[in-house]
C-alpha atoms as a PDB file:
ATOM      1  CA  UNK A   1      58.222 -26.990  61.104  1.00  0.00           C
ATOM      2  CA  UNK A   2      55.793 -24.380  61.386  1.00  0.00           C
ATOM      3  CA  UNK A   3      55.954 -23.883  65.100  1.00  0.00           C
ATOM      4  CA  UNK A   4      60.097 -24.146  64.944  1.00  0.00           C
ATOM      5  CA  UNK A   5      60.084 -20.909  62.198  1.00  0.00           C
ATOM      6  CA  UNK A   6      57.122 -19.193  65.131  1.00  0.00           C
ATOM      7  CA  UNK A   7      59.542 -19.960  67.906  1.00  0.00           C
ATOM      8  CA  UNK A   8      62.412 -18.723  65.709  1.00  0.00           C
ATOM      9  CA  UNK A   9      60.707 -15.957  64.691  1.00  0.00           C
ATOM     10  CA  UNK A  10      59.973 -14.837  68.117  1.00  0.00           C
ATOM     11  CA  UNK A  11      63.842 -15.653  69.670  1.00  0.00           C
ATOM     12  CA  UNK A  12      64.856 -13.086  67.189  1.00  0.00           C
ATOM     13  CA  UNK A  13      62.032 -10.382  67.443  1.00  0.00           C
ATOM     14  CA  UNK A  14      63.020 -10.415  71.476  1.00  0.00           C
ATOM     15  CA  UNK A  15      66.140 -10.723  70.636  1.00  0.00           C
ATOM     16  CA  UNK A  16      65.807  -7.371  68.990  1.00  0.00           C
ATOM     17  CA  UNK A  17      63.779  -5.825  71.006  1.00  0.00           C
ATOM     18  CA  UNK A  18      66.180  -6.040  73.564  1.00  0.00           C
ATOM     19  CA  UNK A  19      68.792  -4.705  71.790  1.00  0.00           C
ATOM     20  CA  UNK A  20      66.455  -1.492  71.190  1.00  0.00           C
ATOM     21  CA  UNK A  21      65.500  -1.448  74.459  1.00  0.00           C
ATOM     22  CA  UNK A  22      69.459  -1.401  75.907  1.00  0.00           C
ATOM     23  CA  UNK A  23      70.600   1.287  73.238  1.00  0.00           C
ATOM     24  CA  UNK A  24      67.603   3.649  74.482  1.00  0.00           C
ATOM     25  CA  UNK A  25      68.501   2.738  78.061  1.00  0.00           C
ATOM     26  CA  UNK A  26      72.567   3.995  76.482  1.00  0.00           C
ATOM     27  CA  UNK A  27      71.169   6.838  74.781  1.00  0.00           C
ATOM     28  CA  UNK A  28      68.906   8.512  77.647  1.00  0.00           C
ATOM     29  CA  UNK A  29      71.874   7.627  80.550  1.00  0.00           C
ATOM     30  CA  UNK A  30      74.508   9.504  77.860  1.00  0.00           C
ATOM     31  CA  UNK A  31      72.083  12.619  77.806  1.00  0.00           C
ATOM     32  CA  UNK A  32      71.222  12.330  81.279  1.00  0.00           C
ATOM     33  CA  UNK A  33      74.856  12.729  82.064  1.00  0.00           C
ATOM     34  CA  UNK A  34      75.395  15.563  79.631  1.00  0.00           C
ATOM     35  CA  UNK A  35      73.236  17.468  81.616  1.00  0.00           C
ATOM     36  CA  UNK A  36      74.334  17.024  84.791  1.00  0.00           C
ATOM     37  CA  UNK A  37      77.854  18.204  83.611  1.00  0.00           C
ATOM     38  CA  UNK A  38      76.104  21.121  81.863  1.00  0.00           C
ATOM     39  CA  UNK A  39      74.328  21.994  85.304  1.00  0.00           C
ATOM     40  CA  UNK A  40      77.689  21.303  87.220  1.00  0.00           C
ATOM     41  CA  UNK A  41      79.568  23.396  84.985  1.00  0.00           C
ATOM     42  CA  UNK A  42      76.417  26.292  84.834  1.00  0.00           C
ATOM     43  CA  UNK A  43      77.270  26.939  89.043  1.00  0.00           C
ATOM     44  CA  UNK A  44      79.147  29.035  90.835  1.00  0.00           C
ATOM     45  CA  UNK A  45      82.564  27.481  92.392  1.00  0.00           C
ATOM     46  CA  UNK A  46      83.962  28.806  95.474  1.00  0.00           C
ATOM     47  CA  UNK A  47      87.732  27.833  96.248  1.00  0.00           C
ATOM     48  CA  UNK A  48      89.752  29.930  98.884  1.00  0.00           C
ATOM     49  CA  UNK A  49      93.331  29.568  99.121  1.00  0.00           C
ATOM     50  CA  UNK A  50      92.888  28.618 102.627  1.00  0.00           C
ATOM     51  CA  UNK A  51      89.734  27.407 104.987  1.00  0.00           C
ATOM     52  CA  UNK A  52      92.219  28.174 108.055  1.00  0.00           C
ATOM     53  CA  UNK A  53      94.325  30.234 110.015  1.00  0.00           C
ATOM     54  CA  UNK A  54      96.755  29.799 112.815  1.00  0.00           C
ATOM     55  CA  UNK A  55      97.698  32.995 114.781  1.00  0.00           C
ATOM     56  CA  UNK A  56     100.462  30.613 116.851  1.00  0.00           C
ATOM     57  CA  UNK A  57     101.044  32.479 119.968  1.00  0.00           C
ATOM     58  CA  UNK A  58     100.595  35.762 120.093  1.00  0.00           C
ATOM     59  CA  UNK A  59      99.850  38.365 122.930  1.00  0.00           C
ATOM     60  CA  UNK A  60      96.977  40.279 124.055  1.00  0.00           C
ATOM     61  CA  UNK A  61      96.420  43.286 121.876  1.00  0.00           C
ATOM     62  CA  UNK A  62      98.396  42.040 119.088  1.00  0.00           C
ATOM     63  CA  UNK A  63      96.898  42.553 115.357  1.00  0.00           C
ATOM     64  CA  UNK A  64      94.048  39.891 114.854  1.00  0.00           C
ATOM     65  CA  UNK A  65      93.196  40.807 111.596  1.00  0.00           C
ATOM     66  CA  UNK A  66      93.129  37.594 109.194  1.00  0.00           C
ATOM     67  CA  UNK A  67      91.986  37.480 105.436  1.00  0.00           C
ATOM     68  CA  UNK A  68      90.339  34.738 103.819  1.00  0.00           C
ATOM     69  CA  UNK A  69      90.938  35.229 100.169  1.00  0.00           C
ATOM     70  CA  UNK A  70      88.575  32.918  97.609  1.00  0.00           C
ATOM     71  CA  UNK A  71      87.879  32.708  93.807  1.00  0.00           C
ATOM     72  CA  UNK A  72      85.188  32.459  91.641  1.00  0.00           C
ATOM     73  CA  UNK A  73      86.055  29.412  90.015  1.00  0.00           C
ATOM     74  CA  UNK A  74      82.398  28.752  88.363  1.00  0.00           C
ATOM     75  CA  UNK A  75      80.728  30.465  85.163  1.00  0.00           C
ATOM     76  CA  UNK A  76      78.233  32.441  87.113  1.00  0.00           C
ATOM     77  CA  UNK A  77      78.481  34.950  89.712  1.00  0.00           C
ATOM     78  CA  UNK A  78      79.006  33.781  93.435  1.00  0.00           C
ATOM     79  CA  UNK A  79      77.142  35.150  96.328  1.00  0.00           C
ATOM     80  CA  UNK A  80      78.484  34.762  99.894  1.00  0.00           C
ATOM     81  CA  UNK A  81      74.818  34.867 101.697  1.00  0.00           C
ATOM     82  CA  UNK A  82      75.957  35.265 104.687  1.00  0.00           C
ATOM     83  CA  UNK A  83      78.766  35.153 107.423  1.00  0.00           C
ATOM     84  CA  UNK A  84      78.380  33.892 111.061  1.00  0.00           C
ATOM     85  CA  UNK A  85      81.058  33.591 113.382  1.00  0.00           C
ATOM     86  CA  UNK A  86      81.403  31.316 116.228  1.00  0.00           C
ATOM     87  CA  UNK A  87      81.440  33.619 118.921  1.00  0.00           C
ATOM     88  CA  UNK A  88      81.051  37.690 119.357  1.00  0.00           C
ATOM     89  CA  UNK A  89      85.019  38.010 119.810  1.00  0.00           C
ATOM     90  CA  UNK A  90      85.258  37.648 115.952  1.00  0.00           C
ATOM     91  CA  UNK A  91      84.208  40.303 113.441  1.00  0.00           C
ATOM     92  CA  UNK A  92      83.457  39.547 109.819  1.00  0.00           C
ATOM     93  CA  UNK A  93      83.653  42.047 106.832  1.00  0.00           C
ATOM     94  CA  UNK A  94      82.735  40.674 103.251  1.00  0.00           C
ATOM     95  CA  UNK A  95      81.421  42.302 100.386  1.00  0.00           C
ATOM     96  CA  UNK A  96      78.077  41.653  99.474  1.00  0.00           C
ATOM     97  CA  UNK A  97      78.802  42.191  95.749  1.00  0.00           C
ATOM     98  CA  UNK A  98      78.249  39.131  93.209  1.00  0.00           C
ATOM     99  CA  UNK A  99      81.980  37.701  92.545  1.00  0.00           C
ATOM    100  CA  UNK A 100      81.962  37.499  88.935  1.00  0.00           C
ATOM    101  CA  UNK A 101      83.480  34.356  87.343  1.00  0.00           C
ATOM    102  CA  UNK A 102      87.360  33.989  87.997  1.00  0.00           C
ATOM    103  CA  UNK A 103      87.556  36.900  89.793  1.00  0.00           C
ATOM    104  CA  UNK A 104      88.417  37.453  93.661  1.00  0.00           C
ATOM    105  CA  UNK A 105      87.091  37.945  97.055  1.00  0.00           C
ATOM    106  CA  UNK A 106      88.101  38.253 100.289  1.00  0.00           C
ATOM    107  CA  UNK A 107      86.641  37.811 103.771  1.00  0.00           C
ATOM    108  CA  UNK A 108      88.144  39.879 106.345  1.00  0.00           C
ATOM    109  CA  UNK A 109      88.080  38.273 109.922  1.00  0.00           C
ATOM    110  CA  UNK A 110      89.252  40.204 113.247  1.00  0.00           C
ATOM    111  CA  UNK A 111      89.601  38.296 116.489  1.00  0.00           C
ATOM    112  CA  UNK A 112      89.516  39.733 119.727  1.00  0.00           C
ATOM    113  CA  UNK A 113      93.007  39.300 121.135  1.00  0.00           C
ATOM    114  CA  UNK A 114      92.444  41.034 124.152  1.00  0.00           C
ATOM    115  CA  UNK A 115      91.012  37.592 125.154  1.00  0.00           C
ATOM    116  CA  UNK A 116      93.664  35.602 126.950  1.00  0.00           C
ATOM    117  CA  UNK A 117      93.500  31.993 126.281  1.00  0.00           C
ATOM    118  CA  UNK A 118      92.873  29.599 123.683  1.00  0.00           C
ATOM    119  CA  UNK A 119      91.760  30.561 120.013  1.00  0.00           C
ATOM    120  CA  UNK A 120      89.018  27.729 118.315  1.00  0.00           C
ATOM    121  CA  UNK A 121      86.886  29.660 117.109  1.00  0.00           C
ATOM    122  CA  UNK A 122      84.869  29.124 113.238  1.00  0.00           C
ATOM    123  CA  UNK A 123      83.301  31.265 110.657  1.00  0.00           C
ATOM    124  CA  UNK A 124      80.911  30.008 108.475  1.00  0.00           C
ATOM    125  CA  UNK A 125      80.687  30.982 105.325  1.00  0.00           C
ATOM    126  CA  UNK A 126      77.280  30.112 103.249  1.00  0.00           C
ATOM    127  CA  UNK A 127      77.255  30.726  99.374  1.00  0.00           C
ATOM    128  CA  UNK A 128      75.041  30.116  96.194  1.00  0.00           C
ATOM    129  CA  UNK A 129      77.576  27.623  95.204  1.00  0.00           C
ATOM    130  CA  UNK A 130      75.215  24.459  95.557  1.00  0.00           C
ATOM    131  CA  UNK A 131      78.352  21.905  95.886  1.00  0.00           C
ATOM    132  CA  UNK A 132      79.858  23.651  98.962  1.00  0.00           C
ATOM    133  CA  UNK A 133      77.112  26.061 100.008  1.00  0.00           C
ATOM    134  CA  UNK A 134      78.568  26.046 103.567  1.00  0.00           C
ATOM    135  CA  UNK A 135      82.071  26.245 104.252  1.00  0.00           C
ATOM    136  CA  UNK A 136      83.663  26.415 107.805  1.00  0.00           C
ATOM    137  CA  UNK A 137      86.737  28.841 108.222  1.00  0.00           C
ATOM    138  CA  UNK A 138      89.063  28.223 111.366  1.00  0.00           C
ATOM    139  CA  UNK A 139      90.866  30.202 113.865  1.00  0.00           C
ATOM    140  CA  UNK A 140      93.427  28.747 116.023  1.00  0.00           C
ATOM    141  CA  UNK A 141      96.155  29.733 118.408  1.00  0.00           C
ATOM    142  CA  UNK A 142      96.883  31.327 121.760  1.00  0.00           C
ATOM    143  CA  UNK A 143      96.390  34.483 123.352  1.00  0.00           C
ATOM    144  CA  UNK A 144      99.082  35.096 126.410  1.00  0.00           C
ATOM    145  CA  UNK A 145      99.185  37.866 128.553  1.00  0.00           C
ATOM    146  CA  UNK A 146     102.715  40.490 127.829  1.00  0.00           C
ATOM    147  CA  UNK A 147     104.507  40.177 131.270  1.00  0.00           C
ATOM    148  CA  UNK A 148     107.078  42.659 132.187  1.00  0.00           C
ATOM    149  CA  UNK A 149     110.358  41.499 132.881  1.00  0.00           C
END
Protein backbone atom coordinates (compact mmCIF):
# COMPACT_ATOMS: atom_id res chain seq x y z
CA UNK A 1 0.00 0.00 0.00
CA UNK A 2 2.70 2.14 0.96
CA UNK A 3 4.76 1.86 -2.16
CA UNK A 4 1.31 2.20 -4.45
CA UNK A 5 0.54 5.91 -2.53
CA UNK A 6 4.94 6.55 -3.30
CA UNK A 7 4.38 5.56 -6.89
CA UNK A 8 1.15 7.61 -6.92
CA UNK A 9 2.59 10.27 -5.36
CA UNK A 10 5.34 10.53 -7.78
CA UNK A 11 2.93 9.94 -11.23
CA UNK A 12 1.34 13.08 -10.07
CA UNK A 13 4.36 15.26 -8.86
CA UNK A 14 5.82 14.52 -12.68
CA UNK A 15 2.79 14.82 -13.81
CA UNK A 16 2.92 18.37 -12.60
CA UNK A 17 6.02 19.17 -13.17
CA UNK A 18 5.48 18.75 -16.61
CA UNK A 19 2.72 20.77 -16.85
CA UNK A 20 5.00 23.68 -15.29
CA UNK A 21 7.59 22.91 -17.36
CA UNK A 22 5.25 23.19 -20.85
CA UNK A 23 3.48 26.51 -19.63
CA UNK A 24 7.12 28.13 -19.08
CA UNK A 25 8.18 26.61 -22.40
CA UNK A 26 4.35 28.72 -23.64
CA UNK A 27 5.18 31.64 -21.71
CA UNK A 28 8.97 32.35 -22.83
CA UNK A 29 8.02 31.28 -26.83
CA UNK A 30 4.86 34.02 -26.39
CA UNK A 31 7.49 36.72 -25.21
CA UNK A 32 10.04 35.59 -27.47
CA UNK A 33 7.68 36.31 -30.27
CA UNK A 34 6.55 39.64 -28.89
CA UNK A 35 9.82 40.77 -29.39
CA UNK A 36 10.61 39.82 -32.55
CA UNK A 37 7.42 41.69 -33.78
CA UNK A 38 8.52 44.65 -31.61
CA UNK A 39 12.06 44.53 -33.41
CA UNK A 40 10.29 43.91 -36.87
CA UNK A 41 8.03 46.66 -36.37
CA UNK A 42 11.13 49.07 -34.66
CA UNK A 43 12.95 48.93 -38.60
CA UNK A 44 12.94 50.84 -41.34
CA UNK A 45 10.72 49.47 -44.46
CA UNK A 46 11.63 50.29 -47.88
CA UNK A 47 8.83 49.70 -50.63
CA UNK A 48 9.18 51.45 -54.13
CA UNK A 49 6.38 51.54 -56.39
CA UNK A 50 8.46 49.82 -58.86
CA UNK A 51 12.01 47.72 -58.79
CA UNK A 52 11.92 48.16 -62.79
CA UNK A 53 11.81 50.03 -65.79
CA UNK A 54 11.33 49.35 -69.43
CA UNK A 55 12.42 52.16 -71.85
CA UNK A 56 10.82 49.79 -74.93
CA UNK A 57 12.52 51.02 -77.94
CA UNK A 58 13.72 54.11 -78.08
CA UNK A 59 16.50 55.94 -80.16
CA UNK A 60 19.86 57.16 -79.55
CA UNK A 61 19.79 60.46 -77.75
CA UNK A 62 16.37 60.10 -76.56
CA UNK A 63 15.61 61.18 -72.72
CA UNK A 64 16.98 58.32 -70.40
CA UNK A 65 16.05 59.78 -67.36
CA UNK A 66 14.02 57.16 -65.10
CA UNK A 67 12.81 57.69 -61.40
CA UNK A 68 12.58 55.15 -58.88
CA UNK A 69 10.19 56.47 -56.34
CA UNK A 70 10.11 54.45 -52.68
CA UNK A 71 8.49 54.95 -49.20
CA UNK A 72 9.37 54.80 -45.86
CA UNK A 73 7.07 52.31 -44.78
CA UNK A 74 8.91 51.52 -41.24
CA UNK A 75 8.85 53.63 -37.84
CA UNK A 76 12.39 54.79 -38.12
CA UNK A 77 14.22 56.71 -40.59
CA UNK A 78 15.61 54.86 -43.78
CA UNK A 79 19.02 55.33 -45.13
CA UNK A 80 19.85 54.39 -48.75
CA UNK A 81 23.80 53.61 -48.05
CA UNK A 82 24.65 53.52 -51.16
CA UNK A 83 23.91 53.22 -55.00
CA UNK A 84 25.95 51.18 -57.58
CA UNK A 85 25.04 50.77 -60.99
CA UNK A 86 25.82 48.01 -63.27
CA UNK A 87 27.83 49.68 -65.67
CA UNK A 88 29.33 53.48 -66.17
CA UNK A 89 26.50 54.23 -68.89
CA UNK A 90 24.07 54.73 -65.90
CA UNK A 91 24.13 57.68 -63.51
CA UNK A 92 22.53 57.61 -60.09
CA UNK A 93 21.29 60.68 -58.03
CA UNK A 94 19.71 59.98 -54.49
CA UNK A 95 19.54 61.98 -51.57
CA UNK A 96 21.55 61.09 -48.81
CA UNK A 97 19.02 62.49 -46.29
CA UNK A 98 17.33 59.99 -43.64
CA UNK A 99 13.65 59.25 -45.17
CA UNK A 100 11.61 59.81 -42.25
CA UNK A 101 8.78 57.31 -41.57
CA UNK A 102 5.97 57.35 -44.35
CA UNK A 103 7.49 59.81 -46.17
CA UNK A 104 9.09 59.65 -49.84
CA UNK A 105 12.15 59.23 -51.83
CA UNK A 106 13.22 58.99 -55.05
CA UNK A 107 16.22 57.63 -56.95
CA UNK A 108 16.94 59.30 -60.09
CA UNK A 109 18.61 56.98 -62.78
CA UNK A 110 19.98 58.31 -66.31
CA UNK A 111 21.06 55.83 -68.95
CA UNK A 112 23.27 56.53 -71.63
CA UNK A 113 21.17 56.29 -74.78
CA UNK A 114 23.70 57.26 -77.03
CA UNK A 115 24.60 53.52 -76.67
CA UNK A 116 23.02 51.58 -79.50
CA UNK A 117 21.94 48.20 -78.53
CA UNK A 118 20.44 46.34 -75.85
CA UNK A 119 19.50 47.89 -72.34
CA UNK A 120 20.08 45.14 -69.10
CA UNK A 121 21.56 46.97 -67.06
CA UNK A 122 20.88 46.99 -62.71
CA UNK A 123 21.19 49.39 -59.91
CA UNK A 124 21.59 48.31 -56.64
CA UNK A 125 20.24 49.88 -54.06
CA UNK A 126 21.60 49.01 -50.31
CA UNK A 127 19.60 50.42 -47.24
CA UNK A 128 19.45 50.20 -43.33
CA UNK A 129 16.30 48.34 -43.79
CA UNK A 130 17.64 44.88 -42.40
CA UNK A 131 14.73 42.76 -44.27
CA UNK A 132 15.65 44.01 -47.79
CA UNK A 133 18.98 45.75 -47.24
CA UNK A 134 19.80 45.19 -50.95
CA UNK A 135 17.44 45.71 -53.58
CA UNK A 136 18.19 45.35 -57.39
CA UNK A 137 16.54 48.03 -59.75
CA UNK A 138 16.29 47.08 -63.59
CA UNK A 139 16.70 48.72 -66.84
CA UNK A 140 15.53 47.20 -69.95
CA UNK A 141 14.91 48.03 -73.56
CA UNK A 142 16.57 48.97 -76.83
CA UNK A 143 18.59 51.62 -78.11
CA UNK A 144 18.29 51.94 -82.20
CA UNK A 145 20.04 54.18 -84.24
CA UNK A 146 17.44 57.35 -85.98
CA UNK A 147 17.85 56.57 -89.77
CA UNK A 148 16.89 59.13 -92.24
CA UNK A 149 14.40 58.31 -94.62
Amino acid sequence: MVIKNIKRLIKNWLNYSLGVYFFCFLVVISFDSNAQKSKVNNQPKIVFETTSHDYGSIFAGDEGEVDFNFKNEGRIPLLINNVVSSCGCTVVKWSKDPILPNQQGVIKVAYNTNIIGDIKRSITVSTNDQSQSRIVLILTGKVELKTNK
